[in-house]
N, C-alpha and C. Protein backbone atom coordinates (compact mmCIF):
# COMPACT_ATOMS: atom_id res chain seq x y z
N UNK A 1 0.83 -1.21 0.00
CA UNK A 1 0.00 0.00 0.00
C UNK A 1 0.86 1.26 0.00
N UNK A 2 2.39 1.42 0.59
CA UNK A 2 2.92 2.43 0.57
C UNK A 2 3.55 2.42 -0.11
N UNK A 3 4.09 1.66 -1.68
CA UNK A 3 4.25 1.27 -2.12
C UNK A 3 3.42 2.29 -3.20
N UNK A 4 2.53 1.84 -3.78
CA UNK A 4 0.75 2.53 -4.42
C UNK A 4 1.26 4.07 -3.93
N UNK A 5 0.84 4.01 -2.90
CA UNK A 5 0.87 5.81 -2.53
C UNK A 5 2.09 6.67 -3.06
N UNK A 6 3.43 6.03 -2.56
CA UNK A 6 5.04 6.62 -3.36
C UNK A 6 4.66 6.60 -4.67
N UNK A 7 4.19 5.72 -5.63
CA UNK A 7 3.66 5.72 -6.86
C UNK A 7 3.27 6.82 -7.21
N UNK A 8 2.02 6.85 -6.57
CA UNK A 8 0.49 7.62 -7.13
C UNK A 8 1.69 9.17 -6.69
N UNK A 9 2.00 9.87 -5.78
CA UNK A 9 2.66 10.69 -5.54
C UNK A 9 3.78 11.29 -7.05
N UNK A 10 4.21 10.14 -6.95
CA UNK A 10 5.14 10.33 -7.82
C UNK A 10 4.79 10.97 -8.91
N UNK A 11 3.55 10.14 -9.77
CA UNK A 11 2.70 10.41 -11.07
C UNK A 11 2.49 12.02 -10.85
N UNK A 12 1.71 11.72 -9.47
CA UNK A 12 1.22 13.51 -9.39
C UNK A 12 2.00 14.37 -9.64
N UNK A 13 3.21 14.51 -8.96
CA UNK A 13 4.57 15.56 -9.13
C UNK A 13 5.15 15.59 -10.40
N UNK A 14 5.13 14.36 -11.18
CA UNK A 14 5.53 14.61 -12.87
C UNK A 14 4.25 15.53 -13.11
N UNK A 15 3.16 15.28 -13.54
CA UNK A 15 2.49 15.64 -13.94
C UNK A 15 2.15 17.55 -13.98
N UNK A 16 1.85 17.87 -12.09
CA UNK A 16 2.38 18.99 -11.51
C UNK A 16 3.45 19.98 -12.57
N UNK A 17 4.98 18.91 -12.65
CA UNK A 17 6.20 19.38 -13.72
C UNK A 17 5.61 19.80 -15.18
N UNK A 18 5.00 18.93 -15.83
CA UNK A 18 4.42 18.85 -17.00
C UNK A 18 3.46 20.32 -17.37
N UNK A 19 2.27 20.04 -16.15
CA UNK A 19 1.72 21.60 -16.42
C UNK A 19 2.29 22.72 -16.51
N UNK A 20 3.22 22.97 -15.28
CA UNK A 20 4.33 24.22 -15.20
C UNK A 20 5.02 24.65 -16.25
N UNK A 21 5.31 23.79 -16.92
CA UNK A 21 5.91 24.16 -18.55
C UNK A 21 5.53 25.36 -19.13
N UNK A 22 6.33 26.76 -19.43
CA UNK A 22 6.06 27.72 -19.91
C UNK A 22 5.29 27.64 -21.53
N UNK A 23 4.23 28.24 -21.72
CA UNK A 23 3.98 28.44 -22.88
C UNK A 23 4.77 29.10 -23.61
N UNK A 24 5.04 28.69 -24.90
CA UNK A 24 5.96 29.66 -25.70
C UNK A 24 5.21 29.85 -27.47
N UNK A 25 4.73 31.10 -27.45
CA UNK A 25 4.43 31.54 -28.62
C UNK A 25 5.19 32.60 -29.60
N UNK A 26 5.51 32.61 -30.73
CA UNK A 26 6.17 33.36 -31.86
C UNK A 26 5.49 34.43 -32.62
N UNK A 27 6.07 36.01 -31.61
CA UNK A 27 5.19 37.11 -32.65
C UNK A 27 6.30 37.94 -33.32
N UNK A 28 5.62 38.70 -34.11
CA UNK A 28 6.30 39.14 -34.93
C UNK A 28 7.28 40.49 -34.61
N UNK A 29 8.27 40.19 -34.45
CA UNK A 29 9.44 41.44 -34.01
C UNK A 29 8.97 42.92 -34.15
N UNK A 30 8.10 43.48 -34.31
CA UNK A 30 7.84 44.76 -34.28
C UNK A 30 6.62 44.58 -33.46
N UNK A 31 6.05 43.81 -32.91
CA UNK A 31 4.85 43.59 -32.04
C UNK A 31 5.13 44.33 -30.65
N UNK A 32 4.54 45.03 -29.93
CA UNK A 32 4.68 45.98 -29.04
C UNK A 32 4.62 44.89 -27.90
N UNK A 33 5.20 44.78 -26.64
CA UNK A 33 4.87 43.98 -25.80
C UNK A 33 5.87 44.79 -24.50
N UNK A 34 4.42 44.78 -23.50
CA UNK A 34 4.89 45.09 -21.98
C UNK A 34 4.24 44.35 -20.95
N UNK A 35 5.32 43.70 -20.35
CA UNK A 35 4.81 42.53 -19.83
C UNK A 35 5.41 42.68 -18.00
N UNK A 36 6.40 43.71 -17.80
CA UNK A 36 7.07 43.18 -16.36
C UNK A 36 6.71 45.06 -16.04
N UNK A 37 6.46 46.34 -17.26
CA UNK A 37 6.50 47.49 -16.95
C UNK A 37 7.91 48.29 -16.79
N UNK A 38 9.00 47.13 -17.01
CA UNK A 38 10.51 48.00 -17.01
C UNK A 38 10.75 47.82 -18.50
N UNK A 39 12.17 48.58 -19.01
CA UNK A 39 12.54 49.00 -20.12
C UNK A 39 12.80 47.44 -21.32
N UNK A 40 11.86 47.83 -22.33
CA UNK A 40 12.08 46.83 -23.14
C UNK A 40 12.29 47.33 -24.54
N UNK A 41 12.54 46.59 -25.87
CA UNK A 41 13.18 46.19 -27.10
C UNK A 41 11.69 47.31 -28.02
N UNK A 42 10.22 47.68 -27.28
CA UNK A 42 9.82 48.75 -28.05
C UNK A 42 10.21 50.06 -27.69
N UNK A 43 10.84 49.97 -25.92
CA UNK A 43 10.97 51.40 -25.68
C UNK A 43 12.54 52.16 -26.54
N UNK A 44 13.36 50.59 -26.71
CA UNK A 44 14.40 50.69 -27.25
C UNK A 44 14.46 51.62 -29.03
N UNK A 45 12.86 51.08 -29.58
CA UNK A 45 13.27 51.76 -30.99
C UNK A 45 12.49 52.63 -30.80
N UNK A 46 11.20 53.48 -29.75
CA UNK A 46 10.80 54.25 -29.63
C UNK A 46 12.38 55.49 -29.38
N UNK A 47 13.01 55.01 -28.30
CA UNK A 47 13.89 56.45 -28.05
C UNK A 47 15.07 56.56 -29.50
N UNK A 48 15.57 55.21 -29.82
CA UNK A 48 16.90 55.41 -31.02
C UNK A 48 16.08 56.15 -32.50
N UNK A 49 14.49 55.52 -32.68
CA UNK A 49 13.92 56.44 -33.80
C UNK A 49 14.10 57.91 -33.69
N UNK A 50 13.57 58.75 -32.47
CA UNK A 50 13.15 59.87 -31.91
C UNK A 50 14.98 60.15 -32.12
N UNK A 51 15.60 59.94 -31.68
CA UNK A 51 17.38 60.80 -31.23
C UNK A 51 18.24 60.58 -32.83
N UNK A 52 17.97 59.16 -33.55
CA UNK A 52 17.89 59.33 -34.89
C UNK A 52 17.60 60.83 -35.94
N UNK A 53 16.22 60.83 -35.64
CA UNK A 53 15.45 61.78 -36.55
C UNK A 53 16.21 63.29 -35.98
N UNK A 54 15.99 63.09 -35.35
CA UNK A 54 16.72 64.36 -34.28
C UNK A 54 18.14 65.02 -34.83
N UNK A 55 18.93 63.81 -34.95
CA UNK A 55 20.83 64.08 -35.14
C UNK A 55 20.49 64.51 -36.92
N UNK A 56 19.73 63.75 -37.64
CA UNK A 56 19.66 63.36 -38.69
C UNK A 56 19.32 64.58 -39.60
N UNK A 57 18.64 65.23 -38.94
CA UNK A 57 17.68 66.93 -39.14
C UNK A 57 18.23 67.87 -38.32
N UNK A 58 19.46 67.63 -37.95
CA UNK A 58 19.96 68.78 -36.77
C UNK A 58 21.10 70.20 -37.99
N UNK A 59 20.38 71.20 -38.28
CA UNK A 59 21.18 72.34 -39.02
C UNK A 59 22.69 72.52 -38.98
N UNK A 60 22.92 71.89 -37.76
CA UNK A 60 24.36 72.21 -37.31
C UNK A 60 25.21 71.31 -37.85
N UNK A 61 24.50 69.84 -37.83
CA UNK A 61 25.35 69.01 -38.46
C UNK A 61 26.09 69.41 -39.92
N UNK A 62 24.12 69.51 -40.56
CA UNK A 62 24.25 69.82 -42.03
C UNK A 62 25.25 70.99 -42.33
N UNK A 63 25.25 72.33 -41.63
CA UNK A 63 26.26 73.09 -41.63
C UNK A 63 27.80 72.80 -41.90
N UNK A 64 27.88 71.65 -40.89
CA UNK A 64 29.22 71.19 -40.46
C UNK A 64 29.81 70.39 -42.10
N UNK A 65 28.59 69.96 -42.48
CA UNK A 65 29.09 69.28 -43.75
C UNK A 65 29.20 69.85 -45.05
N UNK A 66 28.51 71.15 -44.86
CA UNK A 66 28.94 71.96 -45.96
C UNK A 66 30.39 72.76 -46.17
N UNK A 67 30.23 73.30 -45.13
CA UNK A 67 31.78 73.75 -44.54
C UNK A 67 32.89 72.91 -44.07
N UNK A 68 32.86 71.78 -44.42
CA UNK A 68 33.82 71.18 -44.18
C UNK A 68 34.32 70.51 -45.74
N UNK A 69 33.33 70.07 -45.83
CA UNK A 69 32.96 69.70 -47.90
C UNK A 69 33.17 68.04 -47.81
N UNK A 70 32.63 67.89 -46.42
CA UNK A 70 33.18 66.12 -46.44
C UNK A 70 32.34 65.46 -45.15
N UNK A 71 31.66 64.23 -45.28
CA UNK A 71 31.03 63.36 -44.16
C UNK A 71 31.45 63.65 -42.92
N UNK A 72 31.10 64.35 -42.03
CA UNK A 72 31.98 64.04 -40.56
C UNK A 72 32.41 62.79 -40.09
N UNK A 73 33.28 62.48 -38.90
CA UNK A 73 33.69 61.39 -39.17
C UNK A 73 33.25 61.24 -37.07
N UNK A 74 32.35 60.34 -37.27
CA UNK A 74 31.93 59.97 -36.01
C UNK A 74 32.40 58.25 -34.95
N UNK A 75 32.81 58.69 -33.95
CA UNK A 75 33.32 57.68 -33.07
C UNK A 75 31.97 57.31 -32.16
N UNK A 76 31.57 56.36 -31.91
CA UNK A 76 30.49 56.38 -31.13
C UNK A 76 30.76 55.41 -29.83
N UNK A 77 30.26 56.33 -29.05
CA UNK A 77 31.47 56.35 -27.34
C UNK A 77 30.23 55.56 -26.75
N UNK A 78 30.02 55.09 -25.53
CA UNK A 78 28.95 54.62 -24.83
C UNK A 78 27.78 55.24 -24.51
N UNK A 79 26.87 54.82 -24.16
CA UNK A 79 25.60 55.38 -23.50
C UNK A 79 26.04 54.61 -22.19
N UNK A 80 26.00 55.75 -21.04
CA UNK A 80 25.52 55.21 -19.78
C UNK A 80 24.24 54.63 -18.94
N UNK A 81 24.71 53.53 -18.78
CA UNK A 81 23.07 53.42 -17.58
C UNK A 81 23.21 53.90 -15.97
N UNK A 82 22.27 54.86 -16.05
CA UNK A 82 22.27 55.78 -14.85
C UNK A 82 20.63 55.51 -14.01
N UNK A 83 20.29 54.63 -14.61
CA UNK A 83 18.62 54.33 -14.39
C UNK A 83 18.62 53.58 -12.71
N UNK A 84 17.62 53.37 -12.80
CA UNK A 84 17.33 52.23 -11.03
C UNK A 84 17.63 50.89 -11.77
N UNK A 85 17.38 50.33 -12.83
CA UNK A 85 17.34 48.76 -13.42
C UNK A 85 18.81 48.72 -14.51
N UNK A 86 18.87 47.49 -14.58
CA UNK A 86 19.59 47.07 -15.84
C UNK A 86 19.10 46.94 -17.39
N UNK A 87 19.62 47.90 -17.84
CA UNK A 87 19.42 48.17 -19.41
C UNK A 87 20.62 47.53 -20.25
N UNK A 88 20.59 47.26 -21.22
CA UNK A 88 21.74 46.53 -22.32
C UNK A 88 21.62 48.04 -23.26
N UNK A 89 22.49 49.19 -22.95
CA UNK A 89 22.66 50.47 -22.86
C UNK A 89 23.23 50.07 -24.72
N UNK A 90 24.17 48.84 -24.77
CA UNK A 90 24.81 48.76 -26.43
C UNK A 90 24.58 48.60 -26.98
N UNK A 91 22.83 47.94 -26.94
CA UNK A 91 21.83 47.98 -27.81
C UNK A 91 21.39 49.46 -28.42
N UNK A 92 21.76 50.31 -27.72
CA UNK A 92 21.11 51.97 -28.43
C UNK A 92 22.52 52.24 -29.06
N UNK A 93 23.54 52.00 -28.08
CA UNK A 93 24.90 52.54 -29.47
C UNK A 93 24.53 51.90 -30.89
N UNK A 94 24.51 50.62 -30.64
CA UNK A 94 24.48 49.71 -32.10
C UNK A 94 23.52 50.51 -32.90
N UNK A 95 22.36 50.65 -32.52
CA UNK A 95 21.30 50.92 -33.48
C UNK A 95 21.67 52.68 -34.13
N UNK A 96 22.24 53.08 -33.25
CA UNK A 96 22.15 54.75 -33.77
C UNK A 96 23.42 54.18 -34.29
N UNK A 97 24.29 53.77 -34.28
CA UNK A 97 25.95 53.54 -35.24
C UNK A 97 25.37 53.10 -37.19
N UNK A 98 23.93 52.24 -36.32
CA UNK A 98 23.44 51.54 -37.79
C UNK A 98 22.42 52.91 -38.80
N UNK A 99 22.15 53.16 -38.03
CA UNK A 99 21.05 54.37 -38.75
C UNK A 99 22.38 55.47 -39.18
N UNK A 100 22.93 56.00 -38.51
CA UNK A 100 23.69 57.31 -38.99
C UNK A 100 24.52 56.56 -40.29
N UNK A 101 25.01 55.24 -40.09
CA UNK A 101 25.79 54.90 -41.51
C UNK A 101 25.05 54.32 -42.44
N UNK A 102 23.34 54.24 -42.41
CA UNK A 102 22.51 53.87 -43.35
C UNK A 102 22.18 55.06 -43.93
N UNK A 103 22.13 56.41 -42.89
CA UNK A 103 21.75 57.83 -43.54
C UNK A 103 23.02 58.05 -44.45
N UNK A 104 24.23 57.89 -44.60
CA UNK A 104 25.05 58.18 -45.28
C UNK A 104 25.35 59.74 -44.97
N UNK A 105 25.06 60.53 -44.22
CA UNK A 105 25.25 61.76 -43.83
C UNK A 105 26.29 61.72 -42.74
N UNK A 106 27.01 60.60 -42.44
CA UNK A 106 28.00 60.93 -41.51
C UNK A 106 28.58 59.77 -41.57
N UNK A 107 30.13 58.97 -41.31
CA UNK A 107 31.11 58.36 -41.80
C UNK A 107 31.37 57.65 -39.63
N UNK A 108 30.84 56.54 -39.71
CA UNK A 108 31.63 56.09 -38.64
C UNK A 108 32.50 55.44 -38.39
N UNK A 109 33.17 55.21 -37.16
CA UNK A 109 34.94 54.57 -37.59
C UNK A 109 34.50 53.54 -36.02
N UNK A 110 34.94 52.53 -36.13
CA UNK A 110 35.24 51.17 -35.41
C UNK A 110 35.86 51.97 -33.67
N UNK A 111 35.08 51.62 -32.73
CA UNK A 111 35.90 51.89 -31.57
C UNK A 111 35.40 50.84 -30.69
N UNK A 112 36.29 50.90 -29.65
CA UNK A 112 35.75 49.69 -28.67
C UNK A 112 36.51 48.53 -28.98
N UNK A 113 36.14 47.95 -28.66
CA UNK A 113 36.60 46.16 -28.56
C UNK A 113 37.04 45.81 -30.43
N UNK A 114 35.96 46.08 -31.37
CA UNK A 114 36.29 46.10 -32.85
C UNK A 114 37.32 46.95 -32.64
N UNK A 115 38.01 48.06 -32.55
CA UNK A 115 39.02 48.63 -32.77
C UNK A 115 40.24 48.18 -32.27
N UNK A 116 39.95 48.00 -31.21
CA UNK A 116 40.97 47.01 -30.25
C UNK A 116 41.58 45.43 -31.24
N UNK A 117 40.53 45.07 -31.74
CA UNK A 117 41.50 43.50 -32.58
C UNK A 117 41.63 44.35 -34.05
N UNK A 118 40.95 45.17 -34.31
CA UNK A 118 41.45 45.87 -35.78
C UNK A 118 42.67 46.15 -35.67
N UNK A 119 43.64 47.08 -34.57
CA UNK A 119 44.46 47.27 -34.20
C UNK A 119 45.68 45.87 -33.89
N UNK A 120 45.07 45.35 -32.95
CA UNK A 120 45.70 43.97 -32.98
C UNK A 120 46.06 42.95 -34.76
N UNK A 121 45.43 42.77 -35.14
CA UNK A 121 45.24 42.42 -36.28
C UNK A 121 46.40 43.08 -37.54
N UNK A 122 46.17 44.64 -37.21
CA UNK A 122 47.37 45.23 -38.15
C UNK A 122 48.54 44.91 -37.38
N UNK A 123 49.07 45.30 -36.35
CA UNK A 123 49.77 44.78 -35.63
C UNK A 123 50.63 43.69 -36.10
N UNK A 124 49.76 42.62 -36.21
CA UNK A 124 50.36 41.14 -36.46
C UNK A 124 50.84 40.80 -37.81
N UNK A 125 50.06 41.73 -38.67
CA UNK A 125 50.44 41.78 -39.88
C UNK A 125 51.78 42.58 -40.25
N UNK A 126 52.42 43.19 -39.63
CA UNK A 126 53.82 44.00 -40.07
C UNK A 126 54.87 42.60 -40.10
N UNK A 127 54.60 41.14 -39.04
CA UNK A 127 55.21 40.34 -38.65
C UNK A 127 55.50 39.24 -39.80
N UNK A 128 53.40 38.79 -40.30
CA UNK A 128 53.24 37.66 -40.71
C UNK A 128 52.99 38.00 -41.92
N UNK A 129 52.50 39.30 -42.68
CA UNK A 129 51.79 39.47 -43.81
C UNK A 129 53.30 39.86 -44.87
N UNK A 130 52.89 39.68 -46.26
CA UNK A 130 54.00 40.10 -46.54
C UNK A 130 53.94 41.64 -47.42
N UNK A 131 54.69 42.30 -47.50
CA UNK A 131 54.97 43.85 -47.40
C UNK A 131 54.09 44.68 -47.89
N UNK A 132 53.89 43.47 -49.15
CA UNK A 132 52.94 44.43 -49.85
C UNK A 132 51.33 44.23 -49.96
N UNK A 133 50.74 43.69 -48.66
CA UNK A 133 49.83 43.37 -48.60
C UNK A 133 49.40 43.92 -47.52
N UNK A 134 50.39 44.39 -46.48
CA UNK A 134 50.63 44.31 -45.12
C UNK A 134 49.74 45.93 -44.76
N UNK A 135 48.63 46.05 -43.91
CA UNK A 135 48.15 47.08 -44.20
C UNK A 135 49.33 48.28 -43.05
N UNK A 136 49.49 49.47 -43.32
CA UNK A 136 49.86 50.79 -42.68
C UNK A 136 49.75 51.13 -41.22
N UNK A 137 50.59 51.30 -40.74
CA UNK A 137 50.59 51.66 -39.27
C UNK A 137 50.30 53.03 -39.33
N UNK A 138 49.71 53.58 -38.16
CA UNK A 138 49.24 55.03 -38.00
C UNK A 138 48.52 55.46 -39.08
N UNK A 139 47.88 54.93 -39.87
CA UNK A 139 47.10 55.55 -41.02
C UNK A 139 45.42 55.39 -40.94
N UNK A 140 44.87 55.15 -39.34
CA UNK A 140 43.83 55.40 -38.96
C UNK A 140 43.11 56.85 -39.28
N UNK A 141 41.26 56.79 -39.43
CA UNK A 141 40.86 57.92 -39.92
C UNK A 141 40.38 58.19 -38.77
N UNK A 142 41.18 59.35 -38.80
CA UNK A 142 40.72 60.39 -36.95
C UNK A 142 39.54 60.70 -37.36
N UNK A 143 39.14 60.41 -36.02
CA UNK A 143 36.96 61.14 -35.71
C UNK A 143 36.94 62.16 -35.80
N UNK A 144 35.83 62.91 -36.23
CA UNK A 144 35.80 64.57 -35.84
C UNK A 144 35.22 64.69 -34.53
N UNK A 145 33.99 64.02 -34.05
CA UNK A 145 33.16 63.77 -33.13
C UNK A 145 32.77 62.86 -32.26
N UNK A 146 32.45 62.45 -30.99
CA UNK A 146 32.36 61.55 -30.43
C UNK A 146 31.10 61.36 -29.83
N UNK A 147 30.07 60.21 -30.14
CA UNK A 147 28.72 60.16 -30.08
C UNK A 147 28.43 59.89 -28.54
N UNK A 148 28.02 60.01 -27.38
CA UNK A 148 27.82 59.57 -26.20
C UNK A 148 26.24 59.76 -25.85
N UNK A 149 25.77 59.31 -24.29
CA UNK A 149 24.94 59.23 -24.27
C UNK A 149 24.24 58.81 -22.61
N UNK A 150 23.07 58.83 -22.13
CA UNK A 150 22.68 58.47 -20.51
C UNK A 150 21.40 57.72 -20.72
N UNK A 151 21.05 57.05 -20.04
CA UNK A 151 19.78 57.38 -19.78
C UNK A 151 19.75 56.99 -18.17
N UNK A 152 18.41 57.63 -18.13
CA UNK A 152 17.66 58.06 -16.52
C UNK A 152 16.29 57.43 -16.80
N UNK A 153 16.17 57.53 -14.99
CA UNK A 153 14.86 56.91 -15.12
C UNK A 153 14.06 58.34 -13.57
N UNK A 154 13.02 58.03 -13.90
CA UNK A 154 12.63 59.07 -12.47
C UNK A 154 11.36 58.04 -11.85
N UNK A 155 11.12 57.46 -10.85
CA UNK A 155 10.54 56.53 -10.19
C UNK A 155 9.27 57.24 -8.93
N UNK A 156 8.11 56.85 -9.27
CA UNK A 156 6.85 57.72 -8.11
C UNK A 156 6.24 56.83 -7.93
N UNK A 157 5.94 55.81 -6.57
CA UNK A 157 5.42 55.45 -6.36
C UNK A 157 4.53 55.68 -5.23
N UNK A 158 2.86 55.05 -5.32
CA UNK A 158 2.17 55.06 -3.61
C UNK A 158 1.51 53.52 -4.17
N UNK A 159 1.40 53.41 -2.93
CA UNK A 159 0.97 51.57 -2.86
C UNK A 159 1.17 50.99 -3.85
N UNK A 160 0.32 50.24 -4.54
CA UNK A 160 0.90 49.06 -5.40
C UNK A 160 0.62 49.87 -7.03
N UNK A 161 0.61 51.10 -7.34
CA UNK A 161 1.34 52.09 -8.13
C UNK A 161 2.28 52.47 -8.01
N UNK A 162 3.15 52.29 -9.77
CA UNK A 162 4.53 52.73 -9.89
C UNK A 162 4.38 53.94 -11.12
N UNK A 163 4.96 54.79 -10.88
CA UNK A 163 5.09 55.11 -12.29
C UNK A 163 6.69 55.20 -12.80
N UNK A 164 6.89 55.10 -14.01
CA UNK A 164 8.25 55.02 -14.54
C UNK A 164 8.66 55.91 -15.37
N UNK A 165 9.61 56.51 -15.64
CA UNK A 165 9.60 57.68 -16.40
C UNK A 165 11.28 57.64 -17.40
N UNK A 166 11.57 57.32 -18.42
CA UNK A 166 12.95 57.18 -18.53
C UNK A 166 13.08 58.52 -19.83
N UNK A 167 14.62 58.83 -19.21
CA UNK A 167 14.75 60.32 -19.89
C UNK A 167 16.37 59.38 -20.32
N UNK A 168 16.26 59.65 -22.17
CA UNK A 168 17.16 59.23 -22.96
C UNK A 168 17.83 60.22 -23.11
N UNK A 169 19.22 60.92 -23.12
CA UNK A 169 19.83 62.10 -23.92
C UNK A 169 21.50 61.50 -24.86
N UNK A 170 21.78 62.11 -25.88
CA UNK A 170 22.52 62.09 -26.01
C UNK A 170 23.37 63.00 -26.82
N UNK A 171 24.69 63.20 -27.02
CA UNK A 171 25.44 64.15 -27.16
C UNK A 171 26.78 64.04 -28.21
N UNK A 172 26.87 65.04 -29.28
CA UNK A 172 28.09 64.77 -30.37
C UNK A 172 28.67 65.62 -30.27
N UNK A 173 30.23 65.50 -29.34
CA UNK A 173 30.68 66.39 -29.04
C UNK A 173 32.35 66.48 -30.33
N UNK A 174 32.51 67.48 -30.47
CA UNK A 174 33.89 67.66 -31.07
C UNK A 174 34.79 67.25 -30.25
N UNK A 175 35.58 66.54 -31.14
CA UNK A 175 36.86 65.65 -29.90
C UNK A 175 38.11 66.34 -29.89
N UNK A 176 38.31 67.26 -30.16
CA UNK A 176 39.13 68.64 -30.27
C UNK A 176 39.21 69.46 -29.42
N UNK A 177 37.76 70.10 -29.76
CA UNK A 177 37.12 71.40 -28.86
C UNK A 177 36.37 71.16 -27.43
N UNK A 178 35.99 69.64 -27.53
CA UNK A 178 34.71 69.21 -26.89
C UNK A 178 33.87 70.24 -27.02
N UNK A 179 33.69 70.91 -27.77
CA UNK A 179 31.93 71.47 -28.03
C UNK A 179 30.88 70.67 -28.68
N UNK A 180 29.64 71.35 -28.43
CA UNK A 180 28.76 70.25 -28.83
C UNK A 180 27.90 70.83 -30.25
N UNK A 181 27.74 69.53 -31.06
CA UNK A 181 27.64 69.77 -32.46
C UNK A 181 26.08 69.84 -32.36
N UNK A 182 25.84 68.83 -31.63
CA UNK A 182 24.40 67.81 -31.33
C UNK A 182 23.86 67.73 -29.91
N UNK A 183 22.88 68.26 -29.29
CA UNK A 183 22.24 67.22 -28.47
C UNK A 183 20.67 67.12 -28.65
N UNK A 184 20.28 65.87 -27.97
CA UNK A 184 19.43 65.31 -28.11
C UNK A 184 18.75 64.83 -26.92
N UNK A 185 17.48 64.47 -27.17
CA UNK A 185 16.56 63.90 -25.22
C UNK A 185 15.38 63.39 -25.70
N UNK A 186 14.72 61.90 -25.38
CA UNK A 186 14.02 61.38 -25.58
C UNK A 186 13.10 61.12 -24.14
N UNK A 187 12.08 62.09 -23.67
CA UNK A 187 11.57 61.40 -21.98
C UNK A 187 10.03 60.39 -22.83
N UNK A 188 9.80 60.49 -23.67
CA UNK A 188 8.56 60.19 -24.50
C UNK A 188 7.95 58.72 -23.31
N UNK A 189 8.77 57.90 -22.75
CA UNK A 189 8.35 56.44 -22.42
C UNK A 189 8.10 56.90 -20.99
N UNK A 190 7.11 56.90 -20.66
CA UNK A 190 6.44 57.02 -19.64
C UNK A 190 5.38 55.79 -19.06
N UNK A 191 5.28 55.35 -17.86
CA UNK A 191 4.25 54.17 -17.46
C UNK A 191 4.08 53.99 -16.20
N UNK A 192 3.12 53.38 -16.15
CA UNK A 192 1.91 53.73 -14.96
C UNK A 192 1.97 51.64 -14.70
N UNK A 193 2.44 51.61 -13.77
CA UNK A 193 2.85 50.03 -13.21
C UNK A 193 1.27 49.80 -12.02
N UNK A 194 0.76 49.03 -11.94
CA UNK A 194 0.07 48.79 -11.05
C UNK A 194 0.03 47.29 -10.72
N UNK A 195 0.49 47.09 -9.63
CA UNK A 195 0.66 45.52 -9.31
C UNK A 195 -0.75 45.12 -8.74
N UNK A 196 -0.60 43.63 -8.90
CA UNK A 196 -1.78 42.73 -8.21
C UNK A 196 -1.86 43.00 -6.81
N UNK A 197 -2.99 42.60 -6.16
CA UNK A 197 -2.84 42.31 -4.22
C UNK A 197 -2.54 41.22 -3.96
N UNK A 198 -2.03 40.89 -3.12
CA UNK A 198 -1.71 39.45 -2.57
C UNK A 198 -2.53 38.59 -1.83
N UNK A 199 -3.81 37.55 -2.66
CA UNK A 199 -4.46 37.10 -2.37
C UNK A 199 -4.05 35.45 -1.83
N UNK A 200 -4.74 35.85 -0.98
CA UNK A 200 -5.12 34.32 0.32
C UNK A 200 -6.05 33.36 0.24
């Protein structure tokens, strides 16, 4: 009989396992979804569209490129996370690095970790490559500008209301002068969190 019961137990607890199994359904990548009320992958192309359009239409740039008679040449530095949560902050470099060199209105150059084995890479080649293949030391294309960036969050809560507030900015400063060519501020993502009660 205890025997039967360890059994029957057993069955139950697979079974128990079996239900728990997360559902998993497939929507389509531009589908809006807020599900926890912290920063996600729509608030992500809501702020990089908005600071995009922004750099993209900014007089000063266009100025800069008339009077200069040539693409500026942009380094694109980090965005900080300065928020209460964890954001993947290199997801907004990437995307504004991808839009400004799809606009063709401005020329970006490799920094970071890619620059770091680009560098490595020539490097190794003065050793292993042979002469005339071998690419140039010091013949890197200096930036004019350096793309940076924050975001914030501002947090109000009373009882089981949150509200969330995240303020995007970012900034193209001359890497010379450090003056600023560009700035930019996205607070547009705003939300109103209201949790469940804790029922008994």
């Amino acid at each position: 009989m205890k025997r039967f019961f360890a059994v029957a137990a057993l069955c139950l607890a697979l079974l128990a396992a079996c239900s728990s199994n997360p559902k998993v359904s497939r929507v389509d990548a531009n589908t809006r979804t807020d599900l926890s009320g912290y920063w996600n992958n729509t608030d992500v192309t809501i702020v990089c569209d908005s600071l995009i359009s922004s750099f993209l239409q900014s007089p000063r740039v266009t100025e800069f490129v008339a009077r200069k008679g040539a693409l500026p040449v942009i380094l694109i530095g980090s965005f900080r996370n300065e928020s209460d949560e964890h954001i993947e902050t290199s997801i907004i470099s990437t995307i504004m690095e991808q839009a400004i060199f799809d606009s063709g209105k401005a020329l970006p150059v490799a920094g970071g970790a890619s620059r770091g084995e680009l560098r490595a890479e020539r490097t190794e080649q003065q050793s292993y490559a042979s002469e005339d293949t071998a690419a140039a030391l010091a013949n890197e294309l200096g930036a004019d500008f350096l793309l940076t960036g924050t975001v914030r969050t501002i947090v109000d809560q009373a009882g089981k209301t949150t509200t969330r507030t995240y303020y995007v900015s970012a900034e193209l400063s001359d890497i010379e002068t450090t003056a600023r060519l560009w700035m930019g501020q996205n607070n547009e993502i705003k939300k109103v969190i209201v949790r469940p009660g804790v029922k008994f």
